[in-house]
PDB file of N, CA and C in Angstrom:
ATOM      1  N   UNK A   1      -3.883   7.983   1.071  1.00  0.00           N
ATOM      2  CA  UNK A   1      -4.481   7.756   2.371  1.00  0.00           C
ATOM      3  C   UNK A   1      -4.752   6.260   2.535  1.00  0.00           C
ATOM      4  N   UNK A   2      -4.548   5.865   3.903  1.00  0.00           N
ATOM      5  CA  UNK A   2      -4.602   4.323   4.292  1.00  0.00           C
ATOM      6  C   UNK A   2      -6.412   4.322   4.293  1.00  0.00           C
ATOM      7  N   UNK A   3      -6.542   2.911   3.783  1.00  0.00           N
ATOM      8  CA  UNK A   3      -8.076   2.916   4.499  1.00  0.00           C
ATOM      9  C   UNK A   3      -8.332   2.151   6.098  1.00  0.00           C
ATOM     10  N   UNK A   4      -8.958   2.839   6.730  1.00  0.00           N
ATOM     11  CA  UNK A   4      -9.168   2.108   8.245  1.00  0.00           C
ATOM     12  C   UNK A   4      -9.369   0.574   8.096  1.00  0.00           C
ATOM     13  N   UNK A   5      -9.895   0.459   7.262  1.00  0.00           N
ATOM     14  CA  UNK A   5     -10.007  -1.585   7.190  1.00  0.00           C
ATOM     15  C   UNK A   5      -8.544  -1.526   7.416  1.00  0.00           C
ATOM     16  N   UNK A   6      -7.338  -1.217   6.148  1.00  0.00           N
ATOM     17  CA  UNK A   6      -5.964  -1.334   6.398  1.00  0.00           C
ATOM     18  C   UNK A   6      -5.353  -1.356   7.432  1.00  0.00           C
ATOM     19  N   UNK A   7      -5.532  -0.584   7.920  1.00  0.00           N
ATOM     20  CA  UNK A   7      -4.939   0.032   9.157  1.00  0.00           C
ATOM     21  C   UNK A   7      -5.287  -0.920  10.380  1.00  0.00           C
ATOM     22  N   UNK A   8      -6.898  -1.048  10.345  1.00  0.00           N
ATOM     23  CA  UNK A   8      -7.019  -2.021  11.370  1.00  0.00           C
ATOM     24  C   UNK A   8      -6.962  -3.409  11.405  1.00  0.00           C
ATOM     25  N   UNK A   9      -6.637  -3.699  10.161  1.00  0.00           N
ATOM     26  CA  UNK A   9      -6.196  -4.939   9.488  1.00  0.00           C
ATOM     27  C   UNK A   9      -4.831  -5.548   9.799  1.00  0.00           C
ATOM     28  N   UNK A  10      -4.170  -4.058   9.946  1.00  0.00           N
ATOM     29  CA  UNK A  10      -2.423  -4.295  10.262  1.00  0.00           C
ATOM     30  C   UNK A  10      -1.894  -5.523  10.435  1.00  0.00           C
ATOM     31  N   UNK A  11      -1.729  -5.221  11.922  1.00  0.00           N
ATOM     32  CA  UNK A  11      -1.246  -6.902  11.957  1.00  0.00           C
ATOM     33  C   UNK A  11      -1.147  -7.899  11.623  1.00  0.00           C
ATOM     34  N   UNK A  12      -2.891  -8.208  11.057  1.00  0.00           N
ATOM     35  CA  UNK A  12      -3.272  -9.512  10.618  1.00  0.00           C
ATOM     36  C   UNK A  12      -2.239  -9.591   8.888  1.00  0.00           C
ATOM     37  N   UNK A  13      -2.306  -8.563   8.575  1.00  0.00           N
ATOM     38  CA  UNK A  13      -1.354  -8.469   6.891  1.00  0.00           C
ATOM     39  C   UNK A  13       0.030  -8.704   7.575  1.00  0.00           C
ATOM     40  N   UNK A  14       0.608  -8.407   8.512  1.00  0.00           N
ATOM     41  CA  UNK A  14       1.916  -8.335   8.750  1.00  0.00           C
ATOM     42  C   UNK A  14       2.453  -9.701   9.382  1.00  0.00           C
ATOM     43  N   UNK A  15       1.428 -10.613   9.846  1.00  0.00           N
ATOM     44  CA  UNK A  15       1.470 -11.923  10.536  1.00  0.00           C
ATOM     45  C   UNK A  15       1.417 -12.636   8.589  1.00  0.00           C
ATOM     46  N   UNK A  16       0.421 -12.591   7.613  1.00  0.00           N
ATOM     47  CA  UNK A  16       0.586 -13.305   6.927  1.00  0.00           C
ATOM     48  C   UNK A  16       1.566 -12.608   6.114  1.00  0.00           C
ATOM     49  N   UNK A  17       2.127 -11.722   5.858  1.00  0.00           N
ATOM     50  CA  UNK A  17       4.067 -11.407   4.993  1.00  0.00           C
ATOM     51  C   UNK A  17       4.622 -12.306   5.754  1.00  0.00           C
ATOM     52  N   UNK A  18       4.314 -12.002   6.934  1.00  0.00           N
ATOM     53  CA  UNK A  18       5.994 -13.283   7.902  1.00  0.00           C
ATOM     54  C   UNK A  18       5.859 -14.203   7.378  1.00  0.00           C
ATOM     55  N   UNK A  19       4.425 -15.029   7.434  1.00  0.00           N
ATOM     56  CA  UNK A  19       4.303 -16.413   7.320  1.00  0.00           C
ATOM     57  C   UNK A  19       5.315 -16.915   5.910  1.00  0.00           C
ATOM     58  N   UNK A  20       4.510 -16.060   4.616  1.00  0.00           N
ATOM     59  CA  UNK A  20       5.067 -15.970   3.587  1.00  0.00           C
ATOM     60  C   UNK A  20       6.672 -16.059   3.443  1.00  0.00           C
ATOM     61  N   UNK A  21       7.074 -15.172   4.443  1.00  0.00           N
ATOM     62  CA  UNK A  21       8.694 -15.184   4.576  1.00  0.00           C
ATOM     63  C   UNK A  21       9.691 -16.403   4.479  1.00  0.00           C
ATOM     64  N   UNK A  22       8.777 -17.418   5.479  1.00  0.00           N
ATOM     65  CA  UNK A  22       9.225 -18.474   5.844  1.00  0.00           C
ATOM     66  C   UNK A  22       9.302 -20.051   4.390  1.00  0.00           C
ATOM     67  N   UNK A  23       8.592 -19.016   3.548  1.00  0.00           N
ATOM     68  CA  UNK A  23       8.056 -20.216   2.498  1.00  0.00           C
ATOM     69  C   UNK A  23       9.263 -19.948   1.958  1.00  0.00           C
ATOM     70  N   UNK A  24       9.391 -21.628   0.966  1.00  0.00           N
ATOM     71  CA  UNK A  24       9.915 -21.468  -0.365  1.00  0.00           C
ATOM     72  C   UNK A  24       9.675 -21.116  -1.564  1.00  0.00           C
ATOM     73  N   UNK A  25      10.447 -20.802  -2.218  1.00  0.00           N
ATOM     74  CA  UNK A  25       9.975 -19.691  -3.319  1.00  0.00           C
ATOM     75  C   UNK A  25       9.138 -20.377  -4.483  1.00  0.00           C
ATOM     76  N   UNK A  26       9.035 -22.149  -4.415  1.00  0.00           N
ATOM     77  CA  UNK A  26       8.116 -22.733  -4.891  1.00  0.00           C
ATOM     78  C   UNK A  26       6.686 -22.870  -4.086  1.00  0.00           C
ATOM     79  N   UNK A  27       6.795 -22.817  -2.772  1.00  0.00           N
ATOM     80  CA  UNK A  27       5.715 -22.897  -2.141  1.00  0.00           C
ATOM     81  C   UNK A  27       4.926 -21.441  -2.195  1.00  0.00           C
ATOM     82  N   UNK A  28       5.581 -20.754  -2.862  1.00  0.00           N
ATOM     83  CA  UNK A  28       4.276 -19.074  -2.737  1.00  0.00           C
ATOM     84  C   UNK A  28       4.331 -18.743  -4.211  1.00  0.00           C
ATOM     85  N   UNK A  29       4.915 -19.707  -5.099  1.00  0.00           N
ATOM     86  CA  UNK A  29       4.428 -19.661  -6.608  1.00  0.00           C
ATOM     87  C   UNK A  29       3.043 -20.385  -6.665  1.00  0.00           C
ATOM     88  N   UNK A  30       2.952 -21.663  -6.003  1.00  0.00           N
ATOM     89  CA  UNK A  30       2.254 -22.518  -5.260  1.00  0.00           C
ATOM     90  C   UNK A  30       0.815 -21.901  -5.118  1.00  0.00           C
ATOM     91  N   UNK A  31       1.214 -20.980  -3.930  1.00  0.00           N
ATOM     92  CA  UNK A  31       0.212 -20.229  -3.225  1.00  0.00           C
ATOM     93  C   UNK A  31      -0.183 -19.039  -4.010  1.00  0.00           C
ATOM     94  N   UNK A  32       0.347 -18.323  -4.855  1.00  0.00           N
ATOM     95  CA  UNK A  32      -0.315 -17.456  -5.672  1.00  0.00           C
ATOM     96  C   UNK A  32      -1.027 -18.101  -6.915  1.00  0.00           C
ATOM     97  N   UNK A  33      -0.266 -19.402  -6.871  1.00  0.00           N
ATOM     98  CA  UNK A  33      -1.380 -19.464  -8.161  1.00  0.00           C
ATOM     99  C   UNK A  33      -2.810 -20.444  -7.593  1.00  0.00           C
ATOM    100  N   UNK A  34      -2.670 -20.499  -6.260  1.00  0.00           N
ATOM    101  CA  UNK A  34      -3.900 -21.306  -6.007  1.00  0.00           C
ATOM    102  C   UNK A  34      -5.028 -19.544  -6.132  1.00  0.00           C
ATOM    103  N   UNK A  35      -4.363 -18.640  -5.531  1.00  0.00           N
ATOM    104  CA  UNK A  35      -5.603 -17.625  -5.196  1.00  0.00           C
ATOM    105  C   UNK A  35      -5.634 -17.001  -6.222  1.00  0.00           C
ATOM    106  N   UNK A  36      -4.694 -16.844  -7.578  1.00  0.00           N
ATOM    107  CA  UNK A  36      -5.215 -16.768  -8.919  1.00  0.00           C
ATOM    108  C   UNK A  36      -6.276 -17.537  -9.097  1.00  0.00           C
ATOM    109  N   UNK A  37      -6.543 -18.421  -9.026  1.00  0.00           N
ATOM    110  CA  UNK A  37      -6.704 -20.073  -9.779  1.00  0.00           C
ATOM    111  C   UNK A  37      -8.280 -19.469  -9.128  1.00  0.00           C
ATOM    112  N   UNK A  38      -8.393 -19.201  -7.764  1.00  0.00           N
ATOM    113  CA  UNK A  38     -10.401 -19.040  -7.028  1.00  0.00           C
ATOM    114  C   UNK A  38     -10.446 -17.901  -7.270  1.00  0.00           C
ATOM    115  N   UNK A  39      -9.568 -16.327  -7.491  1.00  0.00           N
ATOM    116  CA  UNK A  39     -10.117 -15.718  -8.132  1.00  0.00           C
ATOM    117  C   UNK A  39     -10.763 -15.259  -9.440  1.00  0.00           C
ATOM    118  N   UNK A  40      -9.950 -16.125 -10.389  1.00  0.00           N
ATOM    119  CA  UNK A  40     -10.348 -16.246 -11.495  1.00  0.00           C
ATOM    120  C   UNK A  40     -11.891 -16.726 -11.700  1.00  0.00           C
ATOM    121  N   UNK A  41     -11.956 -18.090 -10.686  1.00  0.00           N
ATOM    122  CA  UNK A  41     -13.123 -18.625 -11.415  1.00  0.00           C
ATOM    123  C   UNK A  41     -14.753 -17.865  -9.961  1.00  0.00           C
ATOM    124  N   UNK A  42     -13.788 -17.476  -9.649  1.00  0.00           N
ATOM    125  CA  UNK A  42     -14.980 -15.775  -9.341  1.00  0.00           C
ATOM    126  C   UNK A  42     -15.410 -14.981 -10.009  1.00  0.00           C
ATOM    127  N   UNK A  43     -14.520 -14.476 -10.366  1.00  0.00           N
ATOM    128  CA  UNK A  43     -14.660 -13.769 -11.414  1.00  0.00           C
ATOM    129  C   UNK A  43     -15.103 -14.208 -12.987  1.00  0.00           C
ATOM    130  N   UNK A  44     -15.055 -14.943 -13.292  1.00  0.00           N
ATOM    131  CA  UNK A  44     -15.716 -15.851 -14.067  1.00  0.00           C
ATOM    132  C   UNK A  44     -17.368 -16.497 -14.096  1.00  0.00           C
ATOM    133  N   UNK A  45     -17.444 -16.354 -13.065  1.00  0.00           N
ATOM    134  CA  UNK A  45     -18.961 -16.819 -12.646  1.00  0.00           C
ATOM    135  C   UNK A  45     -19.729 -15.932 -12.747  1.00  0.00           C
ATOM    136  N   UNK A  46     -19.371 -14.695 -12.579  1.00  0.00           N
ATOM    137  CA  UNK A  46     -20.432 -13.781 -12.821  1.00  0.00           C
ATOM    138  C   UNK A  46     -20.728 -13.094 -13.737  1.00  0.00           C
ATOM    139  N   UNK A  47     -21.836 -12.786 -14.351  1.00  0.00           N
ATOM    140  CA  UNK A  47     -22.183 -12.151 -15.770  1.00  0.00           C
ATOM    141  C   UNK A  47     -21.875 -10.789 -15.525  1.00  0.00           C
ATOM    142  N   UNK A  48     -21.346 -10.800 -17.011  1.00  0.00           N
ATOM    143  CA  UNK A  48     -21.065  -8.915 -17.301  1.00  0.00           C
ATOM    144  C   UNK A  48     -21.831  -7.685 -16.750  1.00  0.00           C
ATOM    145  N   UNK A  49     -22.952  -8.171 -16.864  1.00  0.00           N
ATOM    146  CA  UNK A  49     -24.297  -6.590 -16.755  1.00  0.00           C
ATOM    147  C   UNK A  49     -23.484  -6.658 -14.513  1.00  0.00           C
ATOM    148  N   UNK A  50     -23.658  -7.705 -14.290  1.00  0.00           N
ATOM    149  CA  UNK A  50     -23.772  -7.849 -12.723  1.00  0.00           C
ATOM    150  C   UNK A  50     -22.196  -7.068 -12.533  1.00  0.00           C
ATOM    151  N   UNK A  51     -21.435  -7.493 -13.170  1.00  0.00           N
ATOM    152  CA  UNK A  51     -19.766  -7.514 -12.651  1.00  0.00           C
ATOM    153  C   UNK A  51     -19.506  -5.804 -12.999  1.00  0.00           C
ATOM    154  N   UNK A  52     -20.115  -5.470 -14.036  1.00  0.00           N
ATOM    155  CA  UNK A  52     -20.587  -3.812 -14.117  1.00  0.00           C
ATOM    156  C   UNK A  52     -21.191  -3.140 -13.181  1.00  0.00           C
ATOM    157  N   UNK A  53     -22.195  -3.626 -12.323  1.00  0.00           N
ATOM    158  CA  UNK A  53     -23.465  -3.000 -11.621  1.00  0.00           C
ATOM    159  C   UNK A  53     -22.337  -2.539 -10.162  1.00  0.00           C
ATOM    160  N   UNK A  54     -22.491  -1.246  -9.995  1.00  0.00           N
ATOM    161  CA  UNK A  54     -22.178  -0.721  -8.583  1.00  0.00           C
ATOM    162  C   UNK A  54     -22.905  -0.582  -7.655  1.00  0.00           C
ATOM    163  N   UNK A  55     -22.871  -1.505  -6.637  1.00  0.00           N
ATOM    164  CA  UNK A  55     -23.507  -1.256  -5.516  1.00  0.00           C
ATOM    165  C   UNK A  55     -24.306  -0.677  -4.387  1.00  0.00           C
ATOM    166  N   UNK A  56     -23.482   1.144  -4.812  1.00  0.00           N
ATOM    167  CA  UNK A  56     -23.354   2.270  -4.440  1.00  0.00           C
ATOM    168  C   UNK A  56     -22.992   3.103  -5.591  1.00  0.00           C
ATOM    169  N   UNK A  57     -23.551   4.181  -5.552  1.00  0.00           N
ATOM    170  CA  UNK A  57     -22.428   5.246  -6.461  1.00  0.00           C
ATOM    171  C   UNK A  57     -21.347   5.383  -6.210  1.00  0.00           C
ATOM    172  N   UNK A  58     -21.080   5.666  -4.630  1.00  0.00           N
ATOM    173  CA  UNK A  58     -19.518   5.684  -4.006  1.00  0.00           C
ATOM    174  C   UNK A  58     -18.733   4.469  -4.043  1.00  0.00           C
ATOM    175  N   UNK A  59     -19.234   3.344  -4.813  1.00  0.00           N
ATOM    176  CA  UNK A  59     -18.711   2.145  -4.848  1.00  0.00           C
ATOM    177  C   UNK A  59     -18.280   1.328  -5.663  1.00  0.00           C
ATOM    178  N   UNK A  60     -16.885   0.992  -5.779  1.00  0.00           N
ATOM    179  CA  UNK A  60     -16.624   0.112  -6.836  1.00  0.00           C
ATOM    180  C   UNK A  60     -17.548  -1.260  -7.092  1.00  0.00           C
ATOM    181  N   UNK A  61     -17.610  -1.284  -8.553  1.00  0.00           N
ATOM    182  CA  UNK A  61     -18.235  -2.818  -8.769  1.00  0.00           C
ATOM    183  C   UNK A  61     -17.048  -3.507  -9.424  1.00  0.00           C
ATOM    184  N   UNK A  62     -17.647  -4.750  -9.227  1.00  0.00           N
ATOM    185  CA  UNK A  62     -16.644  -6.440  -9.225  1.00  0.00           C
ATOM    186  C   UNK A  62     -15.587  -5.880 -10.407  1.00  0.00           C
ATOM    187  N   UNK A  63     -16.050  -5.435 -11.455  1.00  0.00           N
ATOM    188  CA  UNK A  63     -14.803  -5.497 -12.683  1.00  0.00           C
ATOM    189  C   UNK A  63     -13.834  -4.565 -12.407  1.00  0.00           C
ATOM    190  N   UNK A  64     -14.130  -3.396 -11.658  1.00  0.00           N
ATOM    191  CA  UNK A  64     -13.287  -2.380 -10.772  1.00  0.00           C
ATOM    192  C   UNK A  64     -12.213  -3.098 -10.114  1.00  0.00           C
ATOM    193  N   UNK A  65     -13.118  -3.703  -9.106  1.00  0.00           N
ATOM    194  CA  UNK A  65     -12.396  -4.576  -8.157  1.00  0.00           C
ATOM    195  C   UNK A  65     -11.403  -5.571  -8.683  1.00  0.00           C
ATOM    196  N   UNK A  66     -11.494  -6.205  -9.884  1.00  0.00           N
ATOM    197  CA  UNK A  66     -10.587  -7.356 -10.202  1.00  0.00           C
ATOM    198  C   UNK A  66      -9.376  -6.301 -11.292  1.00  0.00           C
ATOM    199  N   UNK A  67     -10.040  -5.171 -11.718  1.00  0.00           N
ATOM    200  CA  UNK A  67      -8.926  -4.355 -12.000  1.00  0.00           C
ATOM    201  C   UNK A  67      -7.599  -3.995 -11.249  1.00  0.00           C
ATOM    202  N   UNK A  68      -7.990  -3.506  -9.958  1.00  0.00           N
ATOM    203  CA  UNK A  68      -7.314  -3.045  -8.744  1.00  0.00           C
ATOM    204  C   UNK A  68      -6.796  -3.998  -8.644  1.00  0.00           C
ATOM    205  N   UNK A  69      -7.150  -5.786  -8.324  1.00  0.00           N
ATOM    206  CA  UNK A  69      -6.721  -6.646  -8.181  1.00  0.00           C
ATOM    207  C   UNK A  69      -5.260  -6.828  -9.317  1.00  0.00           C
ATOM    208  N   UNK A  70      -5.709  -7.002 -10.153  1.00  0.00           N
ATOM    209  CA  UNK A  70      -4.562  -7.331 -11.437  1.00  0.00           C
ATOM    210  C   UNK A  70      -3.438  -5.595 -10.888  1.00  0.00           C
ATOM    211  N   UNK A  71      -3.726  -4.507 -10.686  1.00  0.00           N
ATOM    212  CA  UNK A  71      -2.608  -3.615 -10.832  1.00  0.00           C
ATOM    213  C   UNK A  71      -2.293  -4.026  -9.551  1.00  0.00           C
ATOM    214  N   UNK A  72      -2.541  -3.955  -8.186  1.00  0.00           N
ATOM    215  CA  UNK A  72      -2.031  -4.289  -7.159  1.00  0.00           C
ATOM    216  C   UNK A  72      -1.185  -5.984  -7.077  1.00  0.00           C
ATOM    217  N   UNK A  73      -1.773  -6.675  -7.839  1.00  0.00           N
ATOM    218  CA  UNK A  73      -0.630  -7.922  -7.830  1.00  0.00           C
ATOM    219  C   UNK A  73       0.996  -7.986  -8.648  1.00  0.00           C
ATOM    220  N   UNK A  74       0.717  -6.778  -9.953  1.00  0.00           N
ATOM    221  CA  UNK A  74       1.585  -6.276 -10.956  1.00  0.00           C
ATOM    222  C   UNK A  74       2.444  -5.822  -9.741  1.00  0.00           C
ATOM    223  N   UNK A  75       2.261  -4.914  -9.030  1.00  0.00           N
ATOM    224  CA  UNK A  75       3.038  -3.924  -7.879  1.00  0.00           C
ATOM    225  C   UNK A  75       3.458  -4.547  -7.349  1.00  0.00           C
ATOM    226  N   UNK A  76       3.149  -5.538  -6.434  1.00  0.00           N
ATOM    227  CA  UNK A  76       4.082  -6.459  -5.486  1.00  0.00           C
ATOM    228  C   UNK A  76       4.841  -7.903  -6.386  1.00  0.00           C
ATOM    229  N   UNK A  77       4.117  -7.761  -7.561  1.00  0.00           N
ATOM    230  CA  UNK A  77       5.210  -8.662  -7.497  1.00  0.00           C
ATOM    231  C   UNK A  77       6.780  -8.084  -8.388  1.00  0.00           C
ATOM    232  N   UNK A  78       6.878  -6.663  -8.848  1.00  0.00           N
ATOM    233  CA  UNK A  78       7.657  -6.046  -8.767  1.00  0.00           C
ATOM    234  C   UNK A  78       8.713  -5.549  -7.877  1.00  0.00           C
ATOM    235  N   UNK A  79       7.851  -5.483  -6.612  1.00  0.00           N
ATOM    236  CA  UNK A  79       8.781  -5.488  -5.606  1.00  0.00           C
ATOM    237  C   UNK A  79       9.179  -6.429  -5.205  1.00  0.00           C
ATOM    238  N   UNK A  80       8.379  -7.075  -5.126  1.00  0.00           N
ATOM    239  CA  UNK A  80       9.578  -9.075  -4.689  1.00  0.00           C
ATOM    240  C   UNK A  80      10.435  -9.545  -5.879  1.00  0.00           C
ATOM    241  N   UNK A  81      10.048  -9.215  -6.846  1.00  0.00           N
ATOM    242  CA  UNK A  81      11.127  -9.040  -7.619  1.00  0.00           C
ATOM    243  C   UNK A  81      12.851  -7.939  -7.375  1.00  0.00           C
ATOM    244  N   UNK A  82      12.479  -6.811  -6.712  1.00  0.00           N
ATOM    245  CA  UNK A  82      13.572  -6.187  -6.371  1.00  0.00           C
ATOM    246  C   UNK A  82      14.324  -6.258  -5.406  1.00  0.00           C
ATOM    247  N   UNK A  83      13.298  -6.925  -4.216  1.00  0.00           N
ATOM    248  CA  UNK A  83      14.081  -7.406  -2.839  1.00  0.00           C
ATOM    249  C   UNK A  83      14.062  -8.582  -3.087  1.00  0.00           C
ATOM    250  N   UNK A  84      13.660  -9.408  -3.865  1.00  0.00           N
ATOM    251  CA  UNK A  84      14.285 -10.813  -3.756  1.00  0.00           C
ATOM    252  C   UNK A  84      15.948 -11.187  -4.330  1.00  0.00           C
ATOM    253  N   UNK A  85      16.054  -9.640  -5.119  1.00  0.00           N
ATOM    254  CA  UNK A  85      17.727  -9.505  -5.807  1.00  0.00           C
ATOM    255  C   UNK A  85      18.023  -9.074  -4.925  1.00  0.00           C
ATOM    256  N   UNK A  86      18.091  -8.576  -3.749  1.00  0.00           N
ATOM    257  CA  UNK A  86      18.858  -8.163  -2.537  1.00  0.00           C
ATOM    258  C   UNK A  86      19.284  -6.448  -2.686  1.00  0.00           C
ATOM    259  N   UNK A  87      17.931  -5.762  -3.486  1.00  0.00           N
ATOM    260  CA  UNK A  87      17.802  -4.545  -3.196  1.00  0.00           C
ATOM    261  C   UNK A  87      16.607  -3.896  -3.095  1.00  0.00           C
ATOM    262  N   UNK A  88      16.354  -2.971  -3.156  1.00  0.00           N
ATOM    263  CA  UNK A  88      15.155  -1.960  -2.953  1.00  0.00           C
ATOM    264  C   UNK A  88      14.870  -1.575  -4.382  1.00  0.00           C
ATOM    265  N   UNK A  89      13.388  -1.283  -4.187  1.00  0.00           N
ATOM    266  CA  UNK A  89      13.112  -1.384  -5.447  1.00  0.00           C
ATOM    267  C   UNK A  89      12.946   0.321  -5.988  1.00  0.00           C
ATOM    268  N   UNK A  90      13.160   0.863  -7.196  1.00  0.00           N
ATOM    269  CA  UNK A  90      13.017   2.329  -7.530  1.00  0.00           C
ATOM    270  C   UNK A  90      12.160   3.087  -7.354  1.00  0.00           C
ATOM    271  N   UNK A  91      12.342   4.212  -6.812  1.00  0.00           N
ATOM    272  CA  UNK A  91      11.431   4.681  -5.889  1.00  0.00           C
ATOM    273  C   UNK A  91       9.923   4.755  -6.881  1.00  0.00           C
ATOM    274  N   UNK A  92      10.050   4.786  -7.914  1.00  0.00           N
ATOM    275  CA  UNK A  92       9.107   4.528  -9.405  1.00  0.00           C
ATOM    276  C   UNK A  92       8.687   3.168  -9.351  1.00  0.00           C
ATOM    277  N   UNK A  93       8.013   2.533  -8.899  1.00  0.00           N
ATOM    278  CA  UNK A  93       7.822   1.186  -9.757  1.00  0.00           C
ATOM    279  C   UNK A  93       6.844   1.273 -10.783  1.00  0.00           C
TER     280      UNK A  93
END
């Protein structure tokens, strides 16, 4: 299931892929490693007990979150890996 942020987010994600489109493939090595580079030292700044602590019960906390982060960056960049060879990627990634 999509989450409504997503969804109502749409566009705005689909305006920055284009943008991305337009780059060179040094300029979004560039650009991923700048938002590696401030997430890291986010994630870095904050102490363990805190980066543990959930917000909510229904709610992920920070070390969750930078989990999701690391598997969701693994995922796409698998797939730009498969369409950047000029195919689709297995329906498995």
């Amino acid at each position: 299931m999509v989450s409504e942020d997503i969804t109502r987010r749409r566009d705005e994600y689909l305006r920055v892929m284009r943008a991305h489109g337009t780059k060179s493939p040094q300029e979004i090595v560039a650009s991923v490693a700048e938002t590696q580079g401030e997430l890291l030292a986010l994630f870095s700044s904050v102490p363990e007990s805190q980066a543990l602590r959930k917000p909510a019960p229904e709610e992920w906390c920070l070390h969750e979150l930078a989990l999701h982060a690391v598997f969701t960056e693994r995922l796409i960049a698998k797939l730009v890996h498969h369409v950047a060879r000029g195919g689709m990627p297995p329906r498995r990634i």
